[in-house]
C-alpha atoms as a PDB file:
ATOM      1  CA  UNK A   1     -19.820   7.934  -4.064  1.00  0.00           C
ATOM      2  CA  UNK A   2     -17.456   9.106  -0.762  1.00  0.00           C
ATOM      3  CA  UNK A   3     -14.874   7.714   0.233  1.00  0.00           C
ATOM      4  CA  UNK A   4     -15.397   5.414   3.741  1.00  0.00           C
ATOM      5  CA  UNK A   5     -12.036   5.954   5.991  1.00  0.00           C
ATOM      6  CA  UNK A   6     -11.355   4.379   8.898  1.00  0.00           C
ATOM      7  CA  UNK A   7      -8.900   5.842  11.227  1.00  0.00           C
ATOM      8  CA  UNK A   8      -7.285   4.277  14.208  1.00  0.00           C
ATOM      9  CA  UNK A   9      -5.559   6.751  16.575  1.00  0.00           C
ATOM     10  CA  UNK A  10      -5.684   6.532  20.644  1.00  0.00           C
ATOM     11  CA  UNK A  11      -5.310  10.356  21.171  1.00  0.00           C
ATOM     12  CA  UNK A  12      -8.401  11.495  20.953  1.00  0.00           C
ATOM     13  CA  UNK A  13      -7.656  15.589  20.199  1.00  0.00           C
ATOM     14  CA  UNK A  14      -6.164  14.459  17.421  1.00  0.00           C
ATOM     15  CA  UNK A  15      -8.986  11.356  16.467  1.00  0.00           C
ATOM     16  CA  UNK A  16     -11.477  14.270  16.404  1.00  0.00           C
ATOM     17  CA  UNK A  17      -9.586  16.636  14.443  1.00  0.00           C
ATOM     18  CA  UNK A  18      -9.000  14.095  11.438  1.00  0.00           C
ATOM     19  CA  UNK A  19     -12.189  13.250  11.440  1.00  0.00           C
ATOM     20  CA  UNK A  20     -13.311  16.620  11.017  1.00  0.00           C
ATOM     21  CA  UNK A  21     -10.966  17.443   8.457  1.00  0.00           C
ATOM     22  CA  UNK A  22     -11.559  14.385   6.125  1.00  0.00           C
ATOM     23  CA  UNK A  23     -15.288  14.488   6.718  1.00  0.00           C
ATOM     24  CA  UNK A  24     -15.099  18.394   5.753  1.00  0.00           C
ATOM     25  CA  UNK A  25     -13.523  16.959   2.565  1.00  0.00           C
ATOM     26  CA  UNK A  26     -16.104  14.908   1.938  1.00  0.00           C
ATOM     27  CA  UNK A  27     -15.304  11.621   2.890  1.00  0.00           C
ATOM     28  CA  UNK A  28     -17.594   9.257   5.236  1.00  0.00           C
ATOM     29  CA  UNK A  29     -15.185   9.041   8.286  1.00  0.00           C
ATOM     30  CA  UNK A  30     -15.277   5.960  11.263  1.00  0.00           C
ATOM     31  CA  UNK A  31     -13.103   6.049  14.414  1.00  0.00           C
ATOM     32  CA  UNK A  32     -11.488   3.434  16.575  1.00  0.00           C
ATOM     33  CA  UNK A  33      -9.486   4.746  19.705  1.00  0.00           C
ATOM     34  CA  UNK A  34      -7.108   0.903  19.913  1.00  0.00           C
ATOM     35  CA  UNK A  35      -6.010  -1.609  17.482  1.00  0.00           C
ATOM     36  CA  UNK A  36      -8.105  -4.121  18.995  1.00  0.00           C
ATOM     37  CA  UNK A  37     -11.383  -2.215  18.312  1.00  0.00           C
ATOM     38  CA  UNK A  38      -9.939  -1.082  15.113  1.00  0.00           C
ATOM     39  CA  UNK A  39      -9.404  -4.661  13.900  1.00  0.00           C
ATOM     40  CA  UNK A  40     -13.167  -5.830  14.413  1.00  0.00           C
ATOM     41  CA  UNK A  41     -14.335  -2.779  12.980  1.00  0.00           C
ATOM     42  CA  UNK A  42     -12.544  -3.624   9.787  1.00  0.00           C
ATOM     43  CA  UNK A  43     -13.367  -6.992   9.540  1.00  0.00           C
ATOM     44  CA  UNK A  44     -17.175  -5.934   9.866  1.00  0.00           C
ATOM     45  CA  UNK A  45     -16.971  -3.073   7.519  1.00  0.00           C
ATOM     46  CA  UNK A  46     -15.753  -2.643   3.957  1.00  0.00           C
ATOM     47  CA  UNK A  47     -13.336   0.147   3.773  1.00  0.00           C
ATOM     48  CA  UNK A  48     -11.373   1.775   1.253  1.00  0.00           C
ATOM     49  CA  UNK A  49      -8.857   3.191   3.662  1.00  0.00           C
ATOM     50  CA  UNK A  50      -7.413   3.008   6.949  1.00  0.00           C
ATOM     51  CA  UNK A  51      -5.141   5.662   8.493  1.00  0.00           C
ATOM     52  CA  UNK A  52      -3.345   3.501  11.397  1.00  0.00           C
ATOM     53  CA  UNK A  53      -1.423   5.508  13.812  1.00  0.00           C
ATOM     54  CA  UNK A  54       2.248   2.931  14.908  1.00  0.00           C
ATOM     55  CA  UNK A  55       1.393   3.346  18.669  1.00  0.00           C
ATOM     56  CA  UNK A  56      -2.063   2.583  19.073  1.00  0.00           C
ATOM     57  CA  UNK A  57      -2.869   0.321  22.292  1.00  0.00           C
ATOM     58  CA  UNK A  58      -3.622  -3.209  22.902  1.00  0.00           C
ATOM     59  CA  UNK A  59      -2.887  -3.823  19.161  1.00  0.00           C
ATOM     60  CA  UNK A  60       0.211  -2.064  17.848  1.00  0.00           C
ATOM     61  CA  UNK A  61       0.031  -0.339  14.357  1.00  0.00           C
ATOM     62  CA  UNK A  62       2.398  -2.862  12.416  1.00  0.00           C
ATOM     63  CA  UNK A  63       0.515  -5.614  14.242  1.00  0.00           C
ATOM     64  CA  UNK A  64      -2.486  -4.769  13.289  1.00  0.00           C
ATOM     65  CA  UNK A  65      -1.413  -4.203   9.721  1.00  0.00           C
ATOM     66  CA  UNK A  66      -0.151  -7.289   9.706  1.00  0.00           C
ATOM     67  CA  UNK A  67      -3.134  -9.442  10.644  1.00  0.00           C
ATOM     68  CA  UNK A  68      -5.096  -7.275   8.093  1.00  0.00           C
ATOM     69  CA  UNK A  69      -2.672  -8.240   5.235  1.00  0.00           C
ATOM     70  CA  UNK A  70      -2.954 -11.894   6.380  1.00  0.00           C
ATOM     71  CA  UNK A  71      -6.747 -11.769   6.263  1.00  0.00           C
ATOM     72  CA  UNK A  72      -6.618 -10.957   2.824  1.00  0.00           C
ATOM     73  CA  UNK A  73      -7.933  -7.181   3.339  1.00  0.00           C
ATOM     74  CA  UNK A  74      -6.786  -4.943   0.431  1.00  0.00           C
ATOM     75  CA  UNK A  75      -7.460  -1.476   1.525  1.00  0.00           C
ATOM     76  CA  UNK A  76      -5.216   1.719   1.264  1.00  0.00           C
ATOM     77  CA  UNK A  77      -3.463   2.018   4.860  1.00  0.00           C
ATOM     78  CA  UNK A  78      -1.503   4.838   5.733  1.00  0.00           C
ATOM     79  CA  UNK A  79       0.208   4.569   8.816  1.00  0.00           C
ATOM     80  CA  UNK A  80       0.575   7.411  11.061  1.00  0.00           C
ATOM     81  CA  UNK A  81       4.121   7.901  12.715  1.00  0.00           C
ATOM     82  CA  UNK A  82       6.309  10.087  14.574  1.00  0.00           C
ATOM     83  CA  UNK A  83       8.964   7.014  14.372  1.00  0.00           C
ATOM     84  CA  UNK A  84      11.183   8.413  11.386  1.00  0.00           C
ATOM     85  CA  UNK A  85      14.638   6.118  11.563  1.00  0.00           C
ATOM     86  CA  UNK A  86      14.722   3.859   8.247  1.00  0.00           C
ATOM     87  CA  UNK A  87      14.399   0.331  10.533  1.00  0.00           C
ATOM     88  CA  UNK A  88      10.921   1.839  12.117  1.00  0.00           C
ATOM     89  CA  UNK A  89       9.808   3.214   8.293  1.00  0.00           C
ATOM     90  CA  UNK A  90      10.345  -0.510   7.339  1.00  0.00           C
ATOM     91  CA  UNK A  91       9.318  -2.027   9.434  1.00  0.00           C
ATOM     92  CA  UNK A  92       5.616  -0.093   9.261  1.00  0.00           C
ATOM     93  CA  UNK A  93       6.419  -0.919   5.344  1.00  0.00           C
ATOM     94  CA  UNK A  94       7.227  -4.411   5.858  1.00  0.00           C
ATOM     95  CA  UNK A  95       3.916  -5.172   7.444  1.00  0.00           C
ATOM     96  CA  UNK A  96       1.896  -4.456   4.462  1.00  0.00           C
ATOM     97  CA  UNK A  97       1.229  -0.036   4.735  1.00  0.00           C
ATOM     98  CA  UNK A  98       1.109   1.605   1.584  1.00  0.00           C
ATOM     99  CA  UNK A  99       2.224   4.767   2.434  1.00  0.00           C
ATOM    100  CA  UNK A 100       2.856   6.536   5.505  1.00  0.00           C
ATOM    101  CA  UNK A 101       2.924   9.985   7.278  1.00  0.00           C
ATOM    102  CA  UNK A 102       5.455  11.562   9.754  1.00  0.00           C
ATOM    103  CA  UNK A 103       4.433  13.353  12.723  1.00  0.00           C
ATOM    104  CA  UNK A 104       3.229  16.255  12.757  1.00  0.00           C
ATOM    105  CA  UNK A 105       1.767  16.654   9.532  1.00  0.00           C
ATOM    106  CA  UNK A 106      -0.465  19.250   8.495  1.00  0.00           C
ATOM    107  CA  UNK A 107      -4.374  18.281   7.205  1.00  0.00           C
ATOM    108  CA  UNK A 108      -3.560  19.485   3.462  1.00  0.00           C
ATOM    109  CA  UNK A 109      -0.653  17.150   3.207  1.00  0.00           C
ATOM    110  CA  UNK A 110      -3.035  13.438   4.815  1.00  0.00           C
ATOM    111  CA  UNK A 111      -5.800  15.042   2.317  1.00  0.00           C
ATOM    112  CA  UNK A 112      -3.383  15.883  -0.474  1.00  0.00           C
ATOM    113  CA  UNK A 113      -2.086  12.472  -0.131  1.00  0.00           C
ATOM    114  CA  UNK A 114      -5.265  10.620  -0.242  1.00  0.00           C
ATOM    115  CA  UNK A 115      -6.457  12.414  -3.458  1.00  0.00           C
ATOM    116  CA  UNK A 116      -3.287  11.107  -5.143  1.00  0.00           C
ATOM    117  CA  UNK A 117      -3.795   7.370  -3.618  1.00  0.00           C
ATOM    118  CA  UNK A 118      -7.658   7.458  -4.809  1.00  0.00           C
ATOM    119  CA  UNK A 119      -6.689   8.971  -8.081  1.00  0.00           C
ATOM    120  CA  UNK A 120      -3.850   6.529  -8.499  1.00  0.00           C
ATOM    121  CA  UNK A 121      -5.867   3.250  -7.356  1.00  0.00           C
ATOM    122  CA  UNK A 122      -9.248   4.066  -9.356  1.00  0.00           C
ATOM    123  CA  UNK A 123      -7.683   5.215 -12.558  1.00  0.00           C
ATOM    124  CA  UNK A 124      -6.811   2.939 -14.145  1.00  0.00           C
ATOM    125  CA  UNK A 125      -8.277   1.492 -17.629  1.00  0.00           C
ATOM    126  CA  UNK A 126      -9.944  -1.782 -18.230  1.00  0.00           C
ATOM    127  CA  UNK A 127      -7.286  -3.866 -20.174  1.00  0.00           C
ATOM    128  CA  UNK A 128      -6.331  -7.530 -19.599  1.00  0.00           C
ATOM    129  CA  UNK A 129      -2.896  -8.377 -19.993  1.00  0.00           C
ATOM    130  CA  UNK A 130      -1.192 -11.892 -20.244  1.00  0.00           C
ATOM    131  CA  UNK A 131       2.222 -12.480 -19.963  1.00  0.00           C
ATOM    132  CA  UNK A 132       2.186 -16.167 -20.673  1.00  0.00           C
ATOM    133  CA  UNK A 133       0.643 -17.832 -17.232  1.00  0.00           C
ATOM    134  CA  UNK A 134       0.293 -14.478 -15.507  1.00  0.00           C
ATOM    135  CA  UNK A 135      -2.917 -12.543 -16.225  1.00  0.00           C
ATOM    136  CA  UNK A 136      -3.452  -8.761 -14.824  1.00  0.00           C
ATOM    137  CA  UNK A 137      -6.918  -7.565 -15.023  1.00  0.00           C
ATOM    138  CA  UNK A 138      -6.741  -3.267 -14.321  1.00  0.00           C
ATOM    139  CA  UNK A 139     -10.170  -2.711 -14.375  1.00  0.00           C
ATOM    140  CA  UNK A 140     -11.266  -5.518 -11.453  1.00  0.00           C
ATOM    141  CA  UNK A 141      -7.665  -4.895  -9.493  1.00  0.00           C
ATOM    142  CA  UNK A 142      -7.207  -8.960 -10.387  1.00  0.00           C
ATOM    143  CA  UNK A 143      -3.490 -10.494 -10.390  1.00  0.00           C
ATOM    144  CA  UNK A 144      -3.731 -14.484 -11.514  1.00  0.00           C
ATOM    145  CA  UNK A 145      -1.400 -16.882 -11.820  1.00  0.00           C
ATOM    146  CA  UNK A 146      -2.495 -19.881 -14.148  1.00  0.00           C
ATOM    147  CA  UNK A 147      -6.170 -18.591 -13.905  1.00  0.00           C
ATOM    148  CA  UNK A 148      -5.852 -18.510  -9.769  1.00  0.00           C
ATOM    149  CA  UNK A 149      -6.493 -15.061  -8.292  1.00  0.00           C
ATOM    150  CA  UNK A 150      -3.178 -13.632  -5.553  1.00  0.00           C
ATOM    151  CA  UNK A 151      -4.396 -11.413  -3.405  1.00  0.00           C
ATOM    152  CA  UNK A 152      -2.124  -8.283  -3.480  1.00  0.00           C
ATOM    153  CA  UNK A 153      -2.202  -4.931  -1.961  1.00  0.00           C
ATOM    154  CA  UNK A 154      -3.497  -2.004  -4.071  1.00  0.00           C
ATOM    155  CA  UNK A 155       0.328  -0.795  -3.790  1.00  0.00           C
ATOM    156  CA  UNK A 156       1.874  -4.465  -4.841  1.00  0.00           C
ATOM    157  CA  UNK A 157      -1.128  -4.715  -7.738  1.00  0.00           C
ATOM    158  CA  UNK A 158       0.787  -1.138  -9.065  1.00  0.00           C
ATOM    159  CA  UNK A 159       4.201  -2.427  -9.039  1.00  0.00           C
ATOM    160  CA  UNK A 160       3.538  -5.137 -10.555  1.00  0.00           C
ATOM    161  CA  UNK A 161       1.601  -3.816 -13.409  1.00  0.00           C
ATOM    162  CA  UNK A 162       4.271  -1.553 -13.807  1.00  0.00           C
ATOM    163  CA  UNK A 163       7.065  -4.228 -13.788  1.00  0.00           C
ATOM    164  CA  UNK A 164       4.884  -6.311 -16.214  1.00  0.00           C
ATOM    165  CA  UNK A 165       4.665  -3.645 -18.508  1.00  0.00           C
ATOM    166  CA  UNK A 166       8.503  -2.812 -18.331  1.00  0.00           C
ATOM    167  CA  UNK A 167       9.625  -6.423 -18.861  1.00  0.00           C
ATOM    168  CA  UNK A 168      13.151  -6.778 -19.645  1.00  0.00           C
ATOM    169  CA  UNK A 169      14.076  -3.631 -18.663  1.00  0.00           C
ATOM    170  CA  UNK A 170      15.855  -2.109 -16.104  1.00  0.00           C
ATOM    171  CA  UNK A 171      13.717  -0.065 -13.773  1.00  0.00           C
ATOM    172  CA  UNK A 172      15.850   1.842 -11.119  1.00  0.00           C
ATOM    173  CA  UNK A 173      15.162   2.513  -7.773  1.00  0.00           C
ATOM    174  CA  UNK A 174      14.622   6.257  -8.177  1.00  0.00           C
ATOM    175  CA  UNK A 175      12.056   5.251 -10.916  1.00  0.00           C
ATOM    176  CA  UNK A 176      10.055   2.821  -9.207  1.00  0.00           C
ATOM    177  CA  UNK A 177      10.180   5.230  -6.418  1.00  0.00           C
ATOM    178  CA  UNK A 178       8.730   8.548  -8.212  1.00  0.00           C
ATOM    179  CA  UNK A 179       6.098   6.360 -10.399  1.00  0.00           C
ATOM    180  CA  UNK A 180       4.512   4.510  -7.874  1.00  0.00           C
ATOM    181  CA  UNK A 181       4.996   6.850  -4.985  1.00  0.00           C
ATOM    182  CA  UNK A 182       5.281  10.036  -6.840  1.00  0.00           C
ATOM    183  CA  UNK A 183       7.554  12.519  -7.227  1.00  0.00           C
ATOM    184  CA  UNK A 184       6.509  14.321  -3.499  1.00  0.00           C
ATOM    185  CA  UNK A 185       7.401  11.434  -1.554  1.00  0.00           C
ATOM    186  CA  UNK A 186      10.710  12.288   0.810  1.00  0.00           C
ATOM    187  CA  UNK A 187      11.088   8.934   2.338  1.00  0.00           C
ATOM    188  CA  UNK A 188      13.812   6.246   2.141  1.00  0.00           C
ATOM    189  CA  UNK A 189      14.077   4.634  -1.502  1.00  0.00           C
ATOM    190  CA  UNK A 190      14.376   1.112   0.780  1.00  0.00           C
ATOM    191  CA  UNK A 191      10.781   1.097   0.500  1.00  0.00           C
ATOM    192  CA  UNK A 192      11.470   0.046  -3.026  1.00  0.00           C
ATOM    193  CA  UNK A 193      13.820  -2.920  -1.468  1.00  0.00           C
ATOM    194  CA  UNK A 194      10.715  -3.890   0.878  1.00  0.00           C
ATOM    195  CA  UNK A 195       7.978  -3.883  -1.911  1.00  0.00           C
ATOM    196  CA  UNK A 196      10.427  -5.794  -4.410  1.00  0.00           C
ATOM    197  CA  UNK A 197      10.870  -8.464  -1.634  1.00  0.00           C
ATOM    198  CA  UNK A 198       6.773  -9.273  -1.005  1.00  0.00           C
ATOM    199  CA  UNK A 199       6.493  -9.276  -5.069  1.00  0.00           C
ATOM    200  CA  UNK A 200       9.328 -12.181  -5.184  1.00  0.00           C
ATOM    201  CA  UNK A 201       7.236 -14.376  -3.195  1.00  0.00           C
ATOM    202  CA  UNK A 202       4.244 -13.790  -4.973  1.00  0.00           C
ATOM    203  CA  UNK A 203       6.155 -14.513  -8.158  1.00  0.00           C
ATOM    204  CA  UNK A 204       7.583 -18.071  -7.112  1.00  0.00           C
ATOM    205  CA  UNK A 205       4.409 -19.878  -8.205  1.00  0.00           C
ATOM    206  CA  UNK A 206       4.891 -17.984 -11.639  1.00  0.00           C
ATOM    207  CA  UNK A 207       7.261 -18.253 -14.131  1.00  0.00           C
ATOM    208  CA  UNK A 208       8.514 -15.101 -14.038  1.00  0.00           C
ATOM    209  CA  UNK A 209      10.983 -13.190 -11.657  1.00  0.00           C
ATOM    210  CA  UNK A 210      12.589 -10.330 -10.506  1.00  0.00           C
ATOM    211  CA  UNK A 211      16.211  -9.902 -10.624  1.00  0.00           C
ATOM    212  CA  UNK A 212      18.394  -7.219  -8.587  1.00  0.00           C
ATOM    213  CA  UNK A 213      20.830  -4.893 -11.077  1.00  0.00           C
ATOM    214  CA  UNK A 214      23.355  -4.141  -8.503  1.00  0.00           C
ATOM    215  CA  UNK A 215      23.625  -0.320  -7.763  1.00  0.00           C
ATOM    216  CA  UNK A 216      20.945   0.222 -10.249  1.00  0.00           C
ATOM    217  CA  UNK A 217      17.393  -1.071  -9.546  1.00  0.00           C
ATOM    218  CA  UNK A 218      15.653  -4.651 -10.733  1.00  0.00           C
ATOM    219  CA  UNK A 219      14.192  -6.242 -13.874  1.00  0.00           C
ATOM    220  CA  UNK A 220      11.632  -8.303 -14.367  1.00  0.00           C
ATOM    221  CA  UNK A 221      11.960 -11.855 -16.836  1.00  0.00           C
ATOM    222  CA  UNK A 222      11.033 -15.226 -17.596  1.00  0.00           C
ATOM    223  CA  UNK A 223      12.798 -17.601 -15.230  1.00  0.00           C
ATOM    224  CA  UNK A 224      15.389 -19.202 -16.568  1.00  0.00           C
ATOM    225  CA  UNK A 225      14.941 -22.974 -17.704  1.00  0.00           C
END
């Protein structure tokens, strides 16, 4: 079964030429030329990614990230950016993008990148693990707390897995960093710092957290009694 994409970018030489590129590749391809339209088509829609470009009108990139987060949505969304200080790559981060792409990029790179975010997302077995009142389902994507589904990202569902897995050890920055976003990835390792933060919040209902190693990268344990 293809892929269904949707990708929101205003300029519409480039709109056309993604679109021809991932529907040459295979995958079923929708367009939106504003954040606004972009948003409605999503919420109509099911989607397994969205390629968002940061400057989109009447509903910025981040923005519109945002509100999709909030609404529970849990597709892949890659934001498109010629922004490239740390504080605008965080921000995009912050607001719930999995990944995202510098401007100008070339077509292999968006397509080699989406293989490896499909591949990454869909291949995973079909164990249940519990770790006492946290279960993590891999094979339905499910993260529970006491028997009540969270709703993560795809990206926070694979750090947390990974963390779970790894618990009680120390799992540095550059490790987090070349598991989960592989080993291509040239971007800021304060993506690590962004994702950690979302994951303590989801945690605080649990009884497990995530503790900082200073200079060295986090662990994951029981909260302390």
């Amino acid at each position: 079964m293809a892929y269904k994409i949707l990708v929101i970018e205003d300029e519409p030489s480039l709109s056309r030429i993604l679109r021809f590129d991932l529907e040459s590749a295979g995958y079923l391809v929708t367009t939106a030329l504003d954040g606004e339209t972009g948003w409605h088509l999503a919420k109509q829609e099911r989607f397994d990614c969205l390629i968002v470009d940061w400057m989109v009108p009447k509903l910025s990139g981040p923005e519109l990230i945002k509100r999709l987060r909030d609404d529970k949505h849990e597709e892949i969304i890659i934001m498109l950016t010629a922004k490239t200080t740390e504080l605008d790559v965080i921000e995009g981060l912050s607001a719930g993008a999995d990944f995202y792409l510098k401007k100008p990029f070339s077509s292999r790179e968006l397509l080699a990148q989406l293989k490896s975010l499909f591949h990454r997302f869909t291949s995973q077995g079909g164990d249940i693990f519990h770790y006492n009142d946290v279960t993590i389902d891999t094979q339905a994507h499910q993260f529970l707390i006491e028997g009540y589904e969270i709703k993560v990202t795809k990206r926070e569902f694979e750090l947390l897995t990974l963390m779970f897995q790894n618990e009680g050890k120390l799992l540095t920055r550059d490790f987090l960093l070349n598991t989960i976003w592989g080993f291509d990835y040239d971007g800021t390792t304060r993506i690590v710092d962004v994702h950690i933060s979302r994951l303590r919040a989801i945690l605080e209902a649990s009884s497990f957290e995530i503790n900082a190693i200073h200079g060295s990268g986090y662990t994951l344990a029981a909260k302390k009694k």
